[in-house]
N, C-alpha and C. Protein backbone atom coordinates (compact mmCIF):
# COMPACT_ATOMS: atom_id res chain seq x y z
N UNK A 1 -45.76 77.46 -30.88
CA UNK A 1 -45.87 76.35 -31.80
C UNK A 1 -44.51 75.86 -32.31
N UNK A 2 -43.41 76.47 -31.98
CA UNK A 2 -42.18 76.44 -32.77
C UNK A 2 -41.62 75.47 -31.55
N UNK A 3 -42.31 75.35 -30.68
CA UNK A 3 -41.34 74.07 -29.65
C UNK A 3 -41.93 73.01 -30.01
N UNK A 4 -42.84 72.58 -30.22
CA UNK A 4 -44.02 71.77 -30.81
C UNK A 4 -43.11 70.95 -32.01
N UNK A 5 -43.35 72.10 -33.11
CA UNK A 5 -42.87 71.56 -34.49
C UNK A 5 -41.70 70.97 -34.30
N UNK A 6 -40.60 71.61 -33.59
CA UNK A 6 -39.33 71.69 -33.64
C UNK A 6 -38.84 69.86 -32.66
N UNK A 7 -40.21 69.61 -31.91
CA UNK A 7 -40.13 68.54 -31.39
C UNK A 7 -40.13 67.30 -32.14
N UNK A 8 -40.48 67.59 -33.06
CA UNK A 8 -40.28 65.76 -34.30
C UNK A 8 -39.22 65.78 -34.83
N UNK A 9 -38.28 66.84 -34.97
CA UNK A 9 -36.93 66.24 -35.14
C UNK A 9 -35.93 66.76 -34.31
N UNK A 10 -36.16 67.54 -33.36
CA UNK A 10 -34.70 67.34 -32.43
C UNK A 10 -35.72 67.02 -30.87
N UNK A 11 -34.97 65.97 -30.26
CA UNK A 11 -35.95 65.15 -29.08
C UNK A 11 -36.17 66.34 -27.70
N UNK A 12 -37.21 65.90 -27.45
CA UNK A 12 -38.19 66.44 -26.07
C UNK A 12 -36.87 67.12 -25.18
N UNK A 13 -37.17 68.10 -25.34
CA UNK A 13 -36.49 68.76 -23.51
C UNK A 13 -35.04 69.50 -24.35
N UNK A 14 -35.01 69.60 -25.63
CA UNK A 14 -33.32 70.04 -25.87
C UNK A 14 -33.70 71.68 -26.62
N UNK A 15 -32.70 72.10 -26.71
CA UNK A 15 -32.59 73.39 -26.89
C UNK A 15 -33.12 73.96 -28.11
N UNK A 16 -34.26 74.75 -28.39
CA UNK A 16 -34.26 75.22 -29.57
C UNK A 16 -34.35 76.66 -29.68
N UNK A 17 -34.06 77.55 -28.74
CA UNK A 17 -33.28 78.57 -28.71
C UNK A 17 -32.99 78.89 -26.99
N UNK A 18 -32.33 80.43 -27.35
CA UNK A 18 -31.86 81.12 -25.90
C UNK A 18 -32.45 82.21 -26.08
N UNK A 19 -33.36 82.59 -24.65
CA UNK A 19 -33.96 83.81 -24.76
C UNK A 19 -33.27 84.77 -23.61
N UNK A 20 -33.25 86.31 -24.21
CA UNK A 20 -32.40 86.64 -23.80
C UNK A 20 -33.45 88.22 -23.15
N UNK A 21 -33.57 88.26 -21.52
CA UNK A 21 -34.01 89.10 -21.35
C UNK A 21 -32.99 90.21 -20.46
N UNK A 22 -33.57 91.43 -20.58
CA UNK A 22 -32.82 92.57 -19.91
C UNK A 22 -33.06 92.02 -18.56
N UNK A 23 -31.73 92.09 -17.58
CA UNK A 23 -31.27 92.02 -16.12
C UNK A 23 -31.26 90.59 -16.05
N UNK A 24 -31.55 89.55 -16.96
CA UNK A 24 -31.43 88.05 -16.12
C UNK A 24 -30.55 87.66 -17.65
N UNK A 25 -30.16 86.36 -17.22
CA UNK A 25 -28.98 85.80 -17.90
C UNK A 25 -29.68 85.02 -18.99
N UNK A 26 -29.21 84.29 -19.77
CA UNK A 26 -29.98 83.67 -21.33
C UNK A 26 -30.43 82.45 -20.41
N UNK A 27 -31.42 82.40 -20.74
CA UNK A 27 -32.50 81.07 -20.44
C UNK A 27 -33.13 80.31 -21.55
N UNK A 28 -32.40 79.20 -21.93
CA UNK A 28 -32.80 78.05 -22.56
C UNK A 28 -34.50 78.16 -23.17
N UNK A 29 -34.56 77.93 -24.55
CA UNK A 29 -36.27 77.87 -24.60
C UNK A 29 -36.16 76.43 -25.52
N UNK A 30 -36.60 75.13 -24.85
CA UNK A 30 -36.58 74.31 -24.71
C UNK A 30 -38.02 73.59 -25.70
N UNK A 31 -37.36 72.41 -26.31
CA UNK A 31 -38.45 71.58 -27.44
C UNK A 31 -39.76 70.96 -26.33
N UNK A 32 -40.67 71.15 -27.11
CA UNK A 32 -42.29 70.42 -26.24
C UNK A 32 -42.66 69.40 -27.22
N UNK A 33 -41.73 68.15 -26.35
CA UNK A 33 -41.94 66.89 -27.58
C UNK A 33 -43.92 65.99 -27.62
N UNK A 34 -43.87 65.09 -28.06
CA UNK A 34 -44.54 64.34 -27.70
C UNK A 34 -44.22 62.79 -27.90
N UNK A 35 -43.62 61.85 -26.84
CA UNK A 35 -43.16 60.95 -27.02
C UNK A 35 -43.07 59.75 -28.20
N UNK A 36 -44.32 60.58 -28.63
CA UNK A 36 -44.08 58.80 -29.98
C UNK A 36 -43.82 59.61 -31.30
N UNK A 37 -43.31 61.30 -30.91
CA UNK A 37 -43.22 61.47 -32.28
C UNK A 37 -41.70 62.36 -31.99
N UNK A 38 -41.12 62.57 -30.89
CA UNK A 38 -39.94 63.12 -30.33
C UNK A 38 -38.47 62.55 -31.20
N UNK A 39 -38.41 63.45 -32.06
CA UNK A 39 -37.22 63.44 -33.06
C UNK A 39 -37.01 61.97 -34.19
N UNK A 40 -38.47 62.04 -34.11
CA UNK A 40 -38.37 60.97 -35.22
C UNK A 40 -38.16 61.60 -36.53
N UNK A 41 -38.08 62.69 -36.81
CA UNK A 41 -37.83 63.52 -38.49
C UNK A 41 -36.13 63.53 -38.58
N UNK A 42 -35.50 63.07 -37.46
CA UNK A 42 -34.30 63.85 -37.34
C UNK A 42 -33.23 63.33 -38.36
N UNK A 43 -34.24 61.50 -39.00
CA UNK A 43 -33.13 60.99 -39.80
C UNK A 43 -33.59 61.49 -41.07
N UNK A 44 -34.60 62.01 -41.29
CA UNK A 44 -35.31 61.91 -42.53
C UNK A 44 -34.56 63.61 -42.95
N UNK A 45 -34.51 63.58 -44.62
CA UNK A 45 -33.70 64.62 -45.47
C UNK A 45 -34.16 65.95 -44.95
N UNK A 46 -34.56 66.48 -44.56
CA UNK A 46 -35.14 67.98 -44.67
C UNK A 46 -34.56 68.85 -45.20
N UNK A 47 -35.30 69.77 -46.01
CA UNK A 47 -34.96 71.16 -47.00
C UNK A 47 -36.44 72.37 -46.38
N UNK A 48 -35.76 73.42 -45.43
CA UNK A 48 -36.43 74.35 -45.26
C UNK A 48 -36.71 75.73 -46.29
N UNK A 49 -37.36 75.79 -46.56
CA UNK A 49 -37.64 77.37 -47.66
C UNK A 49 -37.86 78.27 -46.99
N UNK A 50 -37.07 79.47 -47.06
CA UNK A 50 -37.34 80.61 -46.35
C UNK A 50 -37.50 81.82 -47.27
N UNK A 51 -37.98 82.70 -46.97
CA UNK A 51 -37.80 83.97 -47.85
C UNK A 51 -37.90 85.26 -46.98
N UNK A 52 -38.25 86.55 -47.81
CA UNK A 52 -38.08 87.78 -46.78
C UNK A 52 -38.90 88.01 -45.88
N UNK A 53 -40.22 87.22 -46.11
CA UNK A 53 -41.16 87.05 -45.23
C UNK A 53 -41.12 86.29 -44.04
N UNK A 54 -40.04 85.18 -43.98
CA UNK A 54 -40.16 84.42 -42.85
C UNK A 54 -39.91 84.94 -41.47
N UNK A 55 -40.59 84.83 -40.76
CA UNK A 55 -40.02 85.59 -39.59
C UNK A 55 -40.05 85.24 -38.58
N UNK A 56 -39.60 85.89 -37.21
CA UNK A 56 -39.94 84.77 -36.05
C UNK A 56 -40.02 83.27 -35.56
N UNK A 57 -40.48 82.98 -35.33
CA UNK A 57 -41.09 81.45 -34.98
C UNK A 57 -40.34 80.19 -36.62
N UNK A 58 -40.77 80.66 -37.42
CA UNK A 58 -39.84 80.07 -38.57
C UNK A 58 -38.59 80.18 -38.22
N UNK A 59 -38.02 81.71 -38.53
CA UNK A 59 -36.72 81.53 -37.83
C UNK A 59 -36.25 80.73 -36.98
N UNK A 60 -36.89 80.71 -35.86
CA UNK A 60 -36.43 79.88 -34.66
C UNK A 60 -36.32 78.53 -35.53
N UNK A 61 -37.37 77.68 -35.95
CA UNK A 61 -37.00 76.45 -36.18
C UNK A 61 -35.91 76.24 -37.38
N UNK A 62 -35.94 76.91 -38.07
CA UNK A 62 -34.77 77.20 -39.30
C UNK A 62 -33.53 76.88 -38.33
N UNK A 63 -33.68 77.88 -37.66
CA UNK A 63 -31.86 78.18 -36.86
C UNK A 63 -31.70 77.11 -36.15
N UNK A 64 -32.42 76.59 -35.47
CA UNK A 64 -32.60 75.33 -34.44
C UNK A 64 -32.21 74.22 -35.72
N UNK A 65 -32.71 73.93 -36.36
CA UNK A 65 -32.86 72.61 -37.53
C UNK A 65 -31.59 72.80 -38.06
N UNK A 66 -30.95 73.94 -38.74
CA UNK A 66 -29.76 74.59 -39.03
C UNK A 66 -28.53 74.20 -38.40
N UNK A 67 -28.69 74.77 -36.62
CA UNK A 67 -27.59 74.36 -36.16
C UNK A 67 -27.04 72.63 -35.47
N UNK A 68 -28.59 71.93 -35.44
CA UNK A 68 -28.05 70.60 -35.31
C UNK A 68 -27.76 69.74 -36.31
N UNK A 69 -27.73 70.44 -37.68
CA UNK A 69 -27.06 69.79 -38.64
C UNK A 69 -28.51 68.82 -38.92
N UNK A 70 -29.74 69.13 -38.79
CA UNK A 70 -30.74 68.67 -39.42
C UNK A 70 -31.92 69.14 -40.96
N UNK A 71 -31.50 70.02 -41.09
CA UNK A 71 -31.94 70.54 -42.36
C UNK A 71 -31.02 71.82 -43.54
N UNK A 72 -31.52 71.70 -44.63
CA UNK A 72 -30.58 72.35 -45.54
C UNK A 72 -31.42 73.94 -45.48
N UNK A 73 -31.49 75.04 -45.40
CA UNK A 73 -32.50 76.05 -45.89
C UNK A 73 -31.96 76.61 -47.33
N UNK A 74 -32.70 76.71 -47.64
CA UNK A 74 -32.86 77.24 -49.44
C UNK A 74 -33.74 78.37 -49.30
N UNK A 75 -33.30 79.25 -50.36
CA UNK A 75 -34.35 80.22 -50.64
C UNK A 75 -33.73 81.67 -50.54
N UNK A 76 -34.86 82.66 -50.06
CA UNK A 76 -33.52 84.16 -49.62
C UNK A 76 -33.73 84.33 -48.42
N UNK A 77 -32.78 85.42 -47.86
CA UNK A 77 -32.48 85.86 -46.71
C UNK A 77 -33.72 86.09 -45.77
N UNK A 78 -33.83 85.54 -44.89
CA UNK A 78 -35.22 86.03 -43.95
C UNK A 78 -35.20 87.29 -43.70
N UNK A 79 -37.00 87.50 -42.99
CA UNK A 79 -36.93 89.16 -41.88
C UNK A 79 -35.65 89.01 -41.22
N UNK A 80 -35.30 88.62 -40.28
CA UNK A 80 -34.36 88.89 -39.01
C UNK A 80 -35.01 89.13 -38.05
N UNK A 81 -36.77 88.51 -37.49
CA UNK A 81 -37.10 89.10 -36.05
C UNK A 81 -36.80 87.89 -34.95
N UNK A 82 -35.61 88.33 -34.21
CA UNK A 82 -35.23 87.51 -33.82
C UNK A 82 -35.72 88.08 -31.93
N UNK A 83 -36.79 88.32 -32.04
CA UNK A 83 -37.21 89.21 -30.97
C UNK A 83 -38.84 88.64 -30.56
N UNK A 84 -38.95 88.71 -29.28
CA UNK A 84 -40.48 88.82 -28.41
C UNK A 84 -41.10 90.07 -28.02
N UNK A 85 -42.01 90.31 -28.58
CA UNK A 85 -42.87 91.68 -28.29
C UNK A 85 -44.28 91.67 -27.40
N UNK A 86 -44.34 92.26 -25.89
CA UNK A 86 -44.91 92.20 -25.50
C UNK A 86 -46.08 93.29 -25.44
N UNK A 87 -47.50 93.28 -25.45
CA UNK A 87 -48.43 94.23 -25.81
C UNK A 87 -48.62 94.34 -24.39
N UNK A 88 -48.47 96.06 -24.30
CA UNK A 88 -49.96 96.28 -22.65
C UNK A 88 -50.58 97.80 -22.94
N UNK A 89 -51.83 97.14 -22.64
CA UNK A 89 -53.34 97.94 -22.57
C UNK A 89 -52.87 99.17 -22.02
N UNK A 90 -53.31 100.39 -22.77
CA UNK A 90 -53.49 101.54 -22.20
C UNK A 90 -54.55 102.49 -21.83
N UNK A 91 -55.16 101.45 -22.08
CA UNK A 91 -56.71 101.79 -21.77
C UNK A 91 -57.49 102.31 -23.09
N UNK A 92 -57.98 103.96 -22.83
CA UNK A 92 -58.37 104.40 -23.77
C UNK A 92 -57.21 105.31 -24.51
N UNK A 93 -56.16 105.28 -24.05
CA UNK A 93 -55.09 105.64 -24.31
C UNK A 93 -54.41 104.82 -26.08
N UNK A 94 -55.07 103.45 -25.73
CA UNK A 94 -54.92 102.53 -27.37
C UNK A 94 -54.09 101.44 -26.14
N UNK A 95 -52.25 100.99 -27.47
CA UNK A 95 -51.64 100.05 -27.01
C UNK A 95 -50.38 100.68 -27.28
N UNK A 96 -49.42 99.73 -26.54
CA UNK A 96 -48.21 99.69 -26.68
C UNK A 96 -47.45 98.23 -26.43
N UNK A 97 -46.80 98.19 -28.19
CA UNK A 97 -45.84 96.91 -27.85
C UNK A 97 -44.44 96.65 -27.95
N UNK A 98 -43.80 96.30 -26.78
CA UNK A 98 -42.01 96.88 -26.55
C UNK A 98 -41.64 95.50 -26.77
N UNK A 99 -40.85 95.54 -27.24
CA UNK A 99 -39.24 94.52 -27.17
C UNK A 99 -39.17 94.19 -25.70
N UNK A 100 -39.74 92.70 -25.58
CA UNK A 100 -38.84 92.06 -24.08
C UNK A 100 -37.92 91.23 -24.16
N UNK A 101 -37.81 90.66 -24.83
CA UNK A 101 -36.57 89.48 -25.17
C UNK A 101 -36.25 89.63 -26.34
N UNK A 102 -35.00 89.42 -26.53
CA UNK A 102 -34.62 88.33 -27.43
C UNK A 102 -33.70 87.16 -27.84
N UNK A 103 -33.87 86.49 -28.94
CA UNK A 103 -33.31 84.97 -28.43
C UNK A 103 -32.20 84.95 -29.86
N UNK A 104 -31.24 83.96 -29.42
CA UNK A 104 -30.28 83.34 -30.22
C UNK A 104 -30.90 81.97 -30.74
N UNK A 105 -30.07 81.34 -32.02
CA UNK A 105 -30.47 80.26 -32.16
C UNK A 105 -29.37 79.36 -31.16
N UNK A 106 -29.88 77.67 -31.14
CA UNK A 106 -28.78 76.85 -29.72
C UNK A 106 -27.66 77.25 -29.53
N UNK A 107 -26.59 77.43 -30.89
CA UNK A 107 -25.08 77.70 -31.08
C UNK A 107 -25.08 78.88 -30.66
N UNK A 108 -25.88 79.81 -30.10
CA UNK A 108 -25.43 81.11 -29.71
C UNK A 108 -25.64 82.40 -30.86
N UNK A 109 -26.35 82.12 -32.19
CA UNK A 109 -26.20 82.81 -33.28
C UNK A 109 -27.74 84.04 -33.31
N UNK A 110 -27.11 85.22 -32.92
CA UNK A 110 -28.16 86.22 -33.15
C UNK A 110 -28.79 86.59 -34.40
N UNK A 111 -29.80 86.30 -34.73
CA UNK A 111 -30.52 86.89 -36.38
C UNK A 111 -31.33 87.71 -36.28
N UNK A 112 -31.10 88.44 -35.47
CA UNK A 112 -32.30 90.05 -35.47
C UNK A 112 -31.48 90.94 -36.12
N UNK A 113 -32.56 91.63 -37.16
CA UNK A 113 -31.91 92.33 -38.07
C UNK A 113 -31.23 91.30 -39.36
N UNK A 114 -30.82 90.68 -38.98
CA UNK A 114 -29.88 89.73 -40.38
C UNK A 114 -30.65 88.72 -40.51
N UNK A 115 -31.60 88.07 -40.40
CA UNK A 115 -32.13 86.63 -40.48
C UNK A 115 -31.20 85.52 -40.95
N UNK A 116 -31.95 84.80 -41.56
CA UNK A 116 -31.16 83.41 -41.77
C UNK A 116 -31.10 83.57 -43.42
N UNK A 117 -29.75 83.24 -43.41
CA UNK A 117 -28.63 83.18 -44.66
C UNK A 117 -29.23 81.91 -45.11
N UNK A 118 -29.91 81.49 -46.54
CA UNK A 118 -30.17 80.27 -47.07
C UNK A 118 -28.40 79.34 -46.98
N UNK A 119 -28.60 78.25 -46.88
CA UNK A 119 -27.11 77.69 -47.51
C UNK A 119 -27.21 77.42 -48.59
N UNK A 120 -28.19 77.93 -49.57
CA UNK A 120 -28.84 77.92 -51.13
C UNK A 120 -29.59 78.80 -50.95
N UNK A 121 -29.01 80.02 -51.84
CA UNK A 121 -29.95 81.03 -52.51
C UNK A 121 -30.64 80.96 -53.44
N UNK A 122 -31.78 80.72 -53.65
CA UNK A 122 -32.53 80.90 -54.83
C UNK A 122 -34.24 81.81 -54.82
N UNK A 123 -33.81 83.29 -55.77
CA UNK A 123 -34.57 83.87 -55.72
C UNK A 123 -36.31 82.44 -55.55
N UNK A 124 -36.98 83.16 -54.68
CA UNK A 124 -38.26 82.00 -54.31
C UNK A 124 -38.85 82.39 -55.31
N UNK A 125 -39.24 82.86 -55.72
CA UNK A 125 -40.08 83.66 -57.24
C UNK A 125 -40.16 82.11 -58.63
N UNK A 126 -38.71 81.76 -58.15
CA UNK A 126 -37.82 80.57 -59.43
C UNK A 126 -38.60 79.02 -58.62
N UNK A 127 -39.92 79.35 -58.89
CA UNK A 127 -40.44 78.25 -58.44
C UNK A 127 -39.88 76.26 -59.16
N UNK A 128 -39.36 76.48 -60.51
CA UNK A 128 -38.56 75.18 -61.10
C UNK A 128 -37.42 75.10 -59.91
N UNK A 129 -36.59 76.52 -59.91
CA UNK A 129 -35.11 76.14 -59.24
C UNK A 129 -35.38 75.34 -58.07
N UNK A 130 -36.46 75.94 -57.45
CA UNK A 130 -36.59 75.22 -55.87
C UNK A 130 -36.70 74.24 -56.08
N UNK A 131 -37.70 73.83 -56.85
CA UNK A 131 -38.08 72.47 -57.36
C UNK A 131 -36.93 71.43 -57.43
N UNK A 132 -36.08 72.27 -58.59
CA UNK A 132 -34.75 71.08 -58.64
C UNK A 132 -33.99 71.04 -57.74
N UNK A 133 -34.22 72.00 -57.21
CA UNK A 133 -32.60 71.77 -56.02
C UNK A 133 -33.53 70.94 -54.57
N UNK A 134 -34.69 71.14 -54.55
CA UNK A 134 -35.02 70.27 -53.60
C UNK A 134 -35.33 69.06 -53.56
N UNK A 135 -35.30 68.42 -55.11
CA UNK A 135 -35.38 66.69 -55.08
C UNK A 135 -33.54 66.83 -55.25
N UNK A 136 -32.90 67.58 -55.81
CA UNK A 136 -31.37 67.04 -55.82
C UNK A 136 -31.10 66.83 -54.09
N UNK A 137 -31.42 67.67 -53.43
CA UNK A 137 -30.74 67.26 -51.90
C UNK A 137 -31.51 66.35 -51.53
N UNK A 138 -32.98 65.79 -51.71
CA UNK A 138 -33.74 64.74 -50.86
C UNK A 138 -33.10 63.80 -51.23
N UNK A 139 -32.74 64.04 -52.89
CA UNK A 139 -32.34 62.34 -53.74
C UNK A 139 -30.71 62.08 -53.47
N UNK A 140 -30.20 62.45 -52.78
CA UNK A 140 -28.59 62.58 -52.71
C UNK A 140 -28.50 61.49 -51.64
């Protein structure tokens, strides 16, 4: 869903991360636009909220939105799963799910383990602060 979303503001077919698997080289994971709506957000203000919960798939669009200089993130430090986990059946044995990839945001920036640094910290709890600081950047 994160190529999807990530498709109304940066256009069809461009980079919104690098996935990075053991023995093959980083392979592009690429926006799934839909033409009449393909980076039309890209002029409009955006302010992302993140917190310790955000993880994955947020990440991705955070870091993606982040590094083309299309949105501000506010809030605190994310999870950091900057990783793909694949499940296989063991029968009656239960499951097992390993680490197969993982991805950078476009610029090359790894957040597994560290997530994404707000460029505005504000404990999320401070439901006013968000408040103000997110009409001060829309209204700027």
């Amino acid at each position: 869903m994160a190529q999807v979303t990530a498709g109304a503001w940066i256009k069809e077919s461009q980079k919104l991360a690098i996935e990075l698997r053991r023995g093959k080289g980083p392979c592009p994971i690429m926006t799934i636009g839909n033409r009449k709506i393909s980076g039309k957000l890209a002029g409009i203000k955006t302010v992302i909220l993140v917190d310790r919960n955000s993880a994955s798939a947020s990440e991705m669009l955070a870091g993606a939105l982040r590094d083309y200089g299309l949105a501000v993130i506010v809030g605190e430090t994310s999870y950091g799963k900057a990783s793909k986990q694949t499940s296989f059946d063991l029968g009656a044995a239960g499951q097992v799910k390993l680490t197969t990839s993982r991805w950078l945001t476009p610029m090359g920036t790894d957040l597994n383990d560290i997530g994404i640094v707000p460029d505005i910290e504000i404990t999320i709890d401070d439901v006013s602060a968000i408040a103000e600081t997110v009409h001060e950047l829309i209204s700027k």
